[in-house]
Protein backbone atom coordinates (compact mmCIF):
# COMPACT_ATOMS: atom_id res chain seq x y z
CA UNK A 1 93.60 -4.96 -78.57
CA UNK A 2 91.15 -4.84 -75.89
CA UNK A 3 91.92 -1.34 -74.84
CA UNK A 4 90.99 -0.86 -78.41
CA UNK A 5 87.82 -2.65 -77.75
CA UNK A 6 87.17 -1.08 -75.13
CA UNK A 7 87.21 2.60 -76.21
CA UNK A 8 85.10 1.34 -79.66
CA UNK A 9 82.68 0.54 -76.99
CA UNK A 10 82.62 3.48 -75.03
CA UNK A 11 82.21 5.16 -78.22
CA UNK A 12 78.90 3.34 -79.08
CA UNK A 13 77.60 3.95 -75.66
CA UNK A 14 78.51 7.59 -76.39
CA UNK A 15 76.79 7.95 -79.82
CA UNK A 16 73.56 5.98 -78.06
CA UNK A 17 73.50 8.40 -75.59
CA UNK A 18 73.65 11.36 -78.18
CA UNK A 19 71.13 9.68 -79.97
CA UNK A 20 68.70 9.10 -77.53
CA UNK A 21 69.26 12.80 -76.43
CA UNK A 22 68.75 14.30 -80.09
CA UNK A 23 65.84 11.94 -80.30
CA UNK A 24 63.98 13.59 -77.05
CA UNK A 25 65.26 17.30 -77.92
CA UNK A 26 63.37 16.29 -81.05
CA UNK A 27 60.30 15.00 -79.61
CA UNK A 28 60.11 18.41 -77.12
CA UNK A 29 60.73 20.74 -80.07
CA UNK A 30 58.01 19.07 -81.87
CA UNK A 31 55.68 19.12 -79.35
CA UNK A 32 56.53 22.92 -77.94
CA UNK A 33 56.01 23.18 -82.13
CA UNK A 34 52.74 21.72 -82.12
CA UNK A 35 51.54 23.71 -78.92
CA UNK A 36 52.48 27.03 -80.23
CA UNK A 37 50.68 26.04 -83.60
CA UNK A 38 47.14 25.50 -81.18
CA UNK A 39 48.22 28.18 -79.36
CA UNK A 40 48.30 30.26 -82.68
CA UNK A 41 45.77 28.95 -83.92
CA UNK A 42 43.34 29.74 -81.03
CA UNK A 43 43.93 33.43 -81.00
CA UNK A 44 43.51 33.62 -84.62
CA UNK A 45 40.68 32.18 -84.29
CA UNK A 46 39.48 32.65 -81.39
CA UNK A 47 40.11 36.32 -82.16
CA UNK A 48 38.24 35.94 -85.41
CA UNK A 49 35.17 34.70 -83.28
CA UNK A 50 35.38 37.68 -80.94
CA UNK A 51 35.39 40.36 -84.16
CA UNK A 52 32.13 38.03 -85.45
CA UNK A 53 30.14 38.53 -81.89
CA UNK A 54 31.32 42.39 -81.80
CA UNK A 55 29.97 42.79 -85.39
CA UNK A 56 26.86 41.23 -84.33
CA UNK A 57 26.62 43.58 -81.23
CA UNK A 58 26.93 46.44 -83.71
CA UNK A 59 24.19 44.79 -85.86
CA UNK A 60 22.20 44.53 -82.50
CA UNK A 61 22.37 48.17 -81.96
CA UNK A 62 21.52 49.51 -85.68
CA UNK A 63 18.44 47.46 -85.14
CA UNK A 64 16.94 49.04 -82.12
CA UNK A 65 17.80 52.59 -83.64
CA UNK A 66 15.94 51.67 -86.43
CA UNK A 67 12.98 50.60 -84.37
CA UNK A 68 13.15 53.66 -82.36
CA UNK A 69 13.20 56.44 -85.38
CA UNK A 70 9.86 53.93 -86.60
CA UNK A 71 8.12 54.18 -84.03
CA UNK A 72 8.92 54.92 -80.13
CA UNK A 73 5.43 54.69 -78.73
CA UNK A 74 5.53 50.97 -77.93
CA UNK A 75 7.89 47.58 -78.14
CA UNK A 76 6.30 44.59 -78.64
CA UNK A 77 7.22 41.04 -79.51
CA UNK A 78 5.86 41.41 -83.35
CA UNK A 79 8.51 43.91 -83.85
CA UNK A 80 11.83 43.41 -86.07
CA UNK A 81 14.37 43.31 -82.95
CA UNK A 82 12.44 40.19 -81.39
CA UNK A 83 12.17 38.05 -84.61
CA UNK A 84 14.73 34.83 -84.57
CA UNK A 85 17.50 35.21 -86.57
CA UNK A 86 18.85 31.71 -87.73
CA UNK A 87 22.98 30.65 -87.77
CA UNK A 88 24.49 33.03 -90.07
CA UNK A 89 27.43 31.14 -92.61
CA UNK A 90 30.94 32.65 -91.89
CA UNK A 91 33.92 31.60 -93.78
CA UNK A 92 34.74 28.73 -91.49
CA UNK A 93 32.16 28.64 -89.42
CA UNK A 94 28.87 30.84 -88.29
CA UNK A 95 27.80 33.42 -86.26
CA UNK A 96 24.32 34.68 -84.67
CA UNK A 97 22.81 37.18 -82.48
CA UNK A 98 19.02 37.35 -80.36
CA UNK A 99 17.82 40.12 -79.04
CA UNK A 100 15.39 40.08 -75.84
CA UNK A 101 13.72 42.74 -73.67
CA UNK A 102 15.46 43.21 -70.65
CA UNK A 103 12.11 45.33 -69.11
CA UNK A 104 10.11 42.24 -69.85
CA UNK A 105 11.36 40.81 -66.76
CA UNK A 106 11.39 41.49 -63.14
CA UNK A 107 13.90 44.24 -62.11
CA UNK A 108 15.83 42.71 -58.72
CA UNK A 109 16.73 46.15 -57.79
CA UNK A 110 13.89 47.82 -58.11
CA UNK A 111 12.58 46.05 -54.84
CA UNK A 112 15.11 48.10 -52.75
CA UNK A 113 12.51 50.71 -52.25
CA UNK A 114 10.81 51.13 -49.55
CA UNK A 115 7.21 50.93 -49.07
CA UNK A 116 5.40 54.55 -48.34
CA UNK A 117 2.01 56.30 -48.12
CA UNK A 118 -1.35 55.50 -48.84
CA UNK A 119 -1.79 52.14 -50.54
CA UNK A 120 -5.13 50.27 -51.82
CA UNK A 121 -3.63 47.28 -50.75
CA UNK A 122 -4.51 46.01 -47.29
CA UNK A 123 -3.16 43.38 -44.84
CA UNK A 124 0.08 41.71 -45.42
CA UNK A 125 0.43 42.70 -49.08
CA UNK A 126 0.33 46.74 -47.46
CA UNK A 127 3.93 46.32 -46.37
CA UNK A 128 5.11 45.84 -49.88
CA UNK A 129 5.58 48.10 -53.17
CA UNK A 130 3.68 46.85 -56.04
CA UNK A 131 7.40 45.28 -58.08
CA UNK A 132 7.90 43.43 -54.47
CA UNK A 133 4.28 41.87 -54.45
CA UNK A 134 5.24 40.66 -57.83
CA UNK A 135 8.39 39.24 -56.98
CA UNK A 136 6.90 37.44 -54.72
CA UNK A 137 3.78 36.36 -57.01
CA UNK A 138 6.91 35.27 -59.44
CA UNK A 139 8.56 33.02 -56.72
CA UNK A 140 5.00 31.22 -56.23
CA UNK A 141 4.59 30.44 -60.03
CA UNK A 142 7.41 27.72 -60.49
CA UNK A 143 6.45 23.82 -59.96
CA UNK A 144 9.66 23.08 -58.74
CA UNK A 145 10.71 24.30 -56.48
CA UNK A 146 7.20 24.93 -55.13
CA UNK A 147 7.69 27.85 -53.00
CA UNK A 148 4.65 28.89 -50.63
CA UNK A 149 3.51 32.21 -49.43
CA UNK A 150 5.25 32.42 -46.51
CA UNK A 151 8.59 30.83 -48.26
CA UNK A 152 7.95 33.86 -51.53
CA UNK A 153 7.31 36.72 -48.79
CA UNK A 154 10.73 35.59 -46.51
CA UNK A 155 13.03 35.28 -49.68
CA UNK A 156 11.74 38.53 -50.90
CA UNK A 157 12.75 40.19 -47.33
CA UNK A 158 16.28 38.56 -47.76
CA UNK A 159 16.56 39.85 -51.12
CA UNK A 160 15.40 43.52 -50.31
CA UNK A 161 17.81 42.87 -46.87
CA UNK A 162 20.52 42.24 -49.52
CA UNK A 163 19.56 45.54 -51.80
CA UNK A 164 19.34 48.46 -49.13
CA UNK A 165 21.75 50.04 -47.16
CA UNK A 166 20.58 50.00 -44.14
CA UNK A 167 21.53 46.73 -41.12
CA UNK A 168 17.89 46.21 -40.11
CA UNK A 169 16.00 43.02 -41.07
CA UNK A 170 12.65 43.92 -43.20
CA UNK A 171 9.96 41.24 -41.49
CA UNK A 172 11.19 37.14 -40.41
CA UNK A 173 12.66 36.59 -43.54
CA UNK A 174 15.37 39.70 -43.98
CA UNK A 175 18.71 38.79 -43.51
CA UNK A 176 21.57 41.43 -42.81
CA UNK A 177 25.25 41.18 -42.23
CA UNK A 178 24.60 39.34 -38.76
CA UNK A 179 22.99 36.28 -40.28
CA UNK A 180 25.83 35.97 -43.25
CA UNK A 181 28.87 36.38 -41.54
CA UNK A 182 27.83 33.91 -38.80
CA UNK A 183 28.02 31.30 -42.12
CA UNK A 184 30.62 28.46 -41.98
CA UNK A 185 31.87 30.22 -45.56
CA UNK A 186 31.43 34.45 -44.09
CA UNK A 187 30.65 37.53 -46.57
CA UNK A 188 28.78 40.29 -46.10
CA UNK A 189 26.04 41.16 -48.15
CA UNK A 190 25.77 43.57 -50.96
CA UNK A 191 24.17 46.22 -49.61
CA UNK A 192 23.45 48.27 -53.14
CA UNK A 193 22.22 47.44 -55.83
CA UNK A 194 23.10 44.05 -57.61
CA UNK A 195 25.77 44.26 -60.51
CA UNK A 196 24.01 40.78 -62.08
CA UNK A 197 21.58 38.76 -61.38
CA UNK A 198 24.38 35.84 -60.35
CA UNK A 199 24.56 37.31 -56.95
CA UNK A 200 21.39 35.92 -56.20
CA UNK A 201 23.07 33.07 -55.28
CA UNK A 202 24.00 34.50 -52.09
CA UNK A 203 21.20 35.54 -50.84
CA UNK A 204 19.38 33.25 -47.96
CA UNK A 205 16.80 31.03 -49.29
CA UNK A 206 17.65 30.77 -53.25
CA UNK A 207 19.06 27.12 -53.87
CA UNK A 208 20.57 26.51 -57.10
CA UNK A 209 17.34 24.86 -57.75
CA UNK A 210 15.29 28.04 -57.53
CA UNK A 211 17.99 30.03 -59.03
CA UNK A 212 17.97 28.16 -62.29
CA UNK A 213 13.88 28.66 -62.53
CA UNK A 214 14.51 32.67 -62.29
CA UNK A 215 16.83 33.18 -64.47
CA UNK A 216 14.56 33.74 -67.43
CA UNK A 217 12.61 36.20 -65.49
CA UNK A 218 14.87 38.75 -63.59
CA UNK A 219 17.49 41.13 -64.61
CA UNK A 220 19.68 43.27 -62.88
CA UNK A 221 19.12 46.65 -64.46
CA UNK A 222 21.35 49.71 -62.93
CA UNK A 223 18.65 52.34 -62.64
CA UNK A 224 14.44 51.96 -61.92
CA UNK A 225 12.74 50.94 -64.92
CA UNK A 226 9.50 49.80 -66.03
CA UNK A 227 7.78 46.15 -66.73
CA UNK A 228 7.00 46.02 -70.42
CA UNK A 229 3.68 44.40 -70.35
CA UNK A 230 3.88 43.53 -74.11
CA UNK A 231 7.19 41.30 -73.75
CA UNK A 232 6.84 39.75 -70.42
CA UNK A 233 6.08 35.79 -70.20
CA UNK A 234 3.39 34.24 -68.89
CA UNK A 235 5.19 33.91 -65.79
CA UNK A 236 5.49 37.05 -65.38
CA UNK A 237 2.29 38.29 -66.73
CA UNK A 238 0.74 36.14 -63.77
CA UNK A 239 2.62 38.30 -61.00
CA UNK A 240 -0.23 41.23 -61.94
CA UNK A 241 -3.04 40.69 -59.74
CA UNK A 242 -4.95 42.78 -57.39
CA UNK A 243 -3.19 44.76 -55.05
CA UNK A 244 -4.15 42.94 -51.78
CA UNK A 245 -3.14 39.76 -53.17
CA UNK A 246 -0.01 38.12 -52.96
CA UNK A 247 -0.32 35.13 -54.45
CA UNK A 248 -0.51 34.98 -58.70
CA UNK A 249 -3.03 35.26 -60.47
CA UNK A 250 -4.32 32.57 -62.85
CA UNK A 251 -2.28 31.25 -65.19
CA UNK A 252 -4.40 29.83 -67.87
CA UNK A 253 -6.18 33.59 -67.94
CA UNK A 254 -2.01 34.65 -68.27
CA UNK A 255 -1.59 32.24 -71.34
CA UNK A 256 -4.90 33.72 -72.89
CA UNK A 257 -3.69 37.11 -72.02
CA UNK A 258 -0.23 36.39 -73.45
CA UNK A 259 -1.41 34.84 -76.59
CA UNK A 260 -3.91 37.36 -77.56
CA UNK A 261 -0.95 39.81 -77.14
CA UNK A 262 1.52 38.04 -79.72
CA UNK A 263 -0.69 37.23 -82.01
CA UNK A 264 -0.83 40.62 -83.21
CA UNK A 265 -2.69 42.74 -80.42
CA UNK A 266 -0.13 44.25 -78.14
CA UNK A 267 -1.00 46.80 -75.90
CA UNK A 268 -0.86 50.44 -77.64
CA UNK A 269 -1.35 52.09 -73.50
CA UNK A 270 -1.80 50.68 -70.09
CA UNK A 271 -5.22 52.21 -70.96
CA UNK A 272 -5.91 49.15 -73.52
CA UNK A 273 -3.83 46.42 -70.97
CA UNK A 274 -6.84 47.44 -68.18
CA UNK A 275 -9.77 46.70 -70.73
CA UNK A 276 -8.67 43.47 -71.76
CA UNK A 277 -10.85 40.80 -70.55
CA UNK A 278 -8.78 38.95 -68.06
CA UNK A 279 -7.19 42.33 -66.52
CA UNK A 280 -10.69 43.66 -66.26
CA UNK A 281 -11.91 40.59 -64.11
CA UNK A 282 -9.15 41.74 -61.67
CA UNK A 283 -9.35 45.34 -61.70
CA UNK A 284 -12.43 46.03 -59.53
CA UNK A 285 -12.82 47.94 -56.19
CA UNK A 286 -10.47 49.65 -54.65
CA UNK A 287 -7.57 47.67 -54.41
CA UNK A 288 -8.11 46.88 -58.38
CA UNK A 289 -4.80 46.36 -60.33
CA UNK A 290 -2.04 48.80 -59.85
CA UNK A 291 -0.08 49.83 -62.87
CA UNK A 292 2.24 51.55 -60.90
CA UNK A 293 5.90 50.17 -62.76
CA UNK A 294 4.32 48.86 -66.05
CA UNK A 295 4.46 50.03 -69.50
CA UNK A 296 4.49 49.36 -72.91
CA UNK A 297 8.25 50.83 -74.01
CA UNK A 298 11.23 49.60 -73.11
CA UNK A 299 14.84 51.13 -72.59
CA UNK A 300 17.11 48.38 -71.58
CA UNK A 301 17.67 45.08 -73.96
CA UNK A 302 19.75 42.00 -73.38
CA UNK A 303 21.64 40.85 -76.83
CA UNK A 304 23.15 37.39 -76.77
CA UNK A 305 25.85 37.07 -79.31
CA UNK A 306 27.56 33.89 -80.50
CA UNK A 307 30.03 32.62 -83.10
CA UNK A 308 32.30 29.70 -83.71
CA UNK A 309 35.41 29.52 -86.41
CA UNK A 310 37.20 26.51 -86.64
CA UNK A 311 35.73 25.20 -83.21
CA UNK A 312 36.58 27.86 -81.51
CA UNK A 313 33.49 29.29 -79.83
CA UNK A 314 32.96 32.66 -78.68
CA UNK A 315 29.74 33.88 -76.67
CA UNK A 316 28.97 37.43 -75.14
CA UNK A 317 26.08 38.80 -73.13
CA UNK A 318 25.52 42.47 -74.09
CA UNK A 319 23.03 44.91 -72.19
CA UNK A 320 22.10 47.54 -74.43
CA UNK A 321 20.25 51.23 -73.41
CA UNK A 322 18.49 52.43 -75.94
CA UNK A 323 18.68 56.17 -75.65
CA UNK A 324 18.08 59.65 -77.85
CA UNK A 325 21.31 59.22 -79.54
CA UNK A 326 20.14 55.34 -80.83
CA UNK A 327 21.99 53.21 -78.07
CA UNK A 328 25.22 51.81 -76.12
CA UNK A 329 25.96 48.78 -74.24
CA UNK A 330 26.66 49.51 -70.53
CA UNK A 331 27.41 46.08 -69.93
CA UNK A 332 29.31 42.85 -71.41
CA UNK A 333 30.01 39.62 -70.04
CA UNK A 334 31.34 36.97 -71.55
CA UNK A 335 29.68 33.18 -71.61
């Protein structure tokens, strides 16, 4: 009888024990379940979001092939690529696109070059091409951080340091392999041209600080290309000055400059930018204004693309050339 017992209770263990097994097998199935439904889920949608910012980077591109068979004399802020576009509806969720002119900002690698011949600039400003006395103009512009002359002019050395090939310093303020592979964290610098404008962040003097403030103003473009005076901020409008002068020029006669520009007078020439009160204040003697880099057309064009589906979020930086055959992006990077 209590053998009997004893294997009824062994029994009861046993079943327990399959029980609480079943029970967890169960619980893991369920849950592996559950994760491949997200996991499903997210590419569907996820992929769903990715086919919404690629149709928007199409629409992007009919757009600025429209506004070059219009009219490829000049690109200007009143035109129909720069207008806002509000959230587009989507089954299940939205999707919108912005288009911005990548020439209305400060090209980092066009301060590689190196300065040559006869200049009307004189003193410090002669050692510089006209884009690197506006880079360093730019630098001088921001409230915080508030750079100084001699901070702008030593960072711009670095950067150009960081841009050409060569393994000699340019001035105090260049930095070359020797400086960044003494670093606690070593690299060597890019030598060539930068692929984005992220890789400031390596260069000697930009703090994450001063990196955030320029982000809105520079671009890494992969060939020379002009300033579009008809799309830059006033930011950038203030790094124009005369050519012996390094430090920006005023930036309440910027604002004026700017405002009279979008409100429906953008400049048709550089002719017409040169006449325009504040300009013509400046550009007097010989070392007047150069317009050496500017224009009023631009090639290159940053589109910023964004959807979301269900929550999931998709966002893609595009950089568009605009050329004969209406335009192609040579660059993407997700955000």
């Amino acid at each position: 009888m209590a053998r009997l017992r004893r294997q009824k209770g062994a029994v009861l263990v046993l079943a327990m024990v399959v029980l609480i097994l079943v029970s967890s097998l169960a619980v893991t199935m369920a849950a592996q379940l559950e994760q491949s439904a997200r996991q499903g889920a997210n590419r569907l949608y996820g992929g769903q979001a990715r086919e919404y910012v690629l149709g928007a980077e199409s629409l992007g591109l009919a757009v600025l092939a429209r506004d070059s068979r219009m009219s490829d004399q000049t690109d200007h802020l009143a035109e129909d690529w720069a207008r806002r576009v509000p959230e587009f509806p989507v089954e299940g969720g939205w999707v919108r696109a912005g288009l911005a002119d990548a020439q209305g900002r400060i090209n980092l690698n066009g301060l590689a070059q190196k300065a040559r011949g006869r200049s009307a600039a004189s003193g410090e400003a002669a050692r510089f091409t006209p884009a690197q006395r506006r880079f360093i103009r730019l630098l001088q512009t921001f409230e915080e951080p508030a750079l100084s002359l001699a901070e702008a002019i030593a960072l711009t050395e670095a950067v150009i340091d960081w841009l050409d090939a060569d393994d000699e310093p340019s001035g105090f303020g260049g930095a070359e392999a020797d400086h960044y592979l003494r670093l606690p964290d070593a690299y060597r610098p890019g030598n060539g041209p930068m692929a984005d404008i992220s890789e400031l962040r390596l260069v000697r003097y930009v703090t994450a600080e001063l990196y955030q403030q320029l982000q809105a103003y520079v671009v890494a473009l992969p060939e020379q290309a002009t300033l579009n005076i008809n799309s830059a901020p006033v930011a950038v409008m203030q790094t124009i000055n005369r050519q012996s002068e390094l430090l920006p020029s005023d930036r309440y006669a910027a604002q004026r400059l700017v405002s009279w520009r979008d409100e429906g007078q953008p400049f048709t020439s550089l002719e017409s930018f040169l006449l325009a009160e504040q300009v013509a204040q400046l550009n007097t003697g010989v070392d007047g204004v150069s317009i050496e880099g500017l224009s009023v057309r631009s090639d290159y064009f940053l589109l910023r693309s964004e959807s979301e589906i269900n929550g999931r979020y998709r966002a893609m930086s595009s950089l568009i050339l605009r050329d004969a055959a209406g335009g192609r992006v040579i660059q993407r990077s997700a955000l």
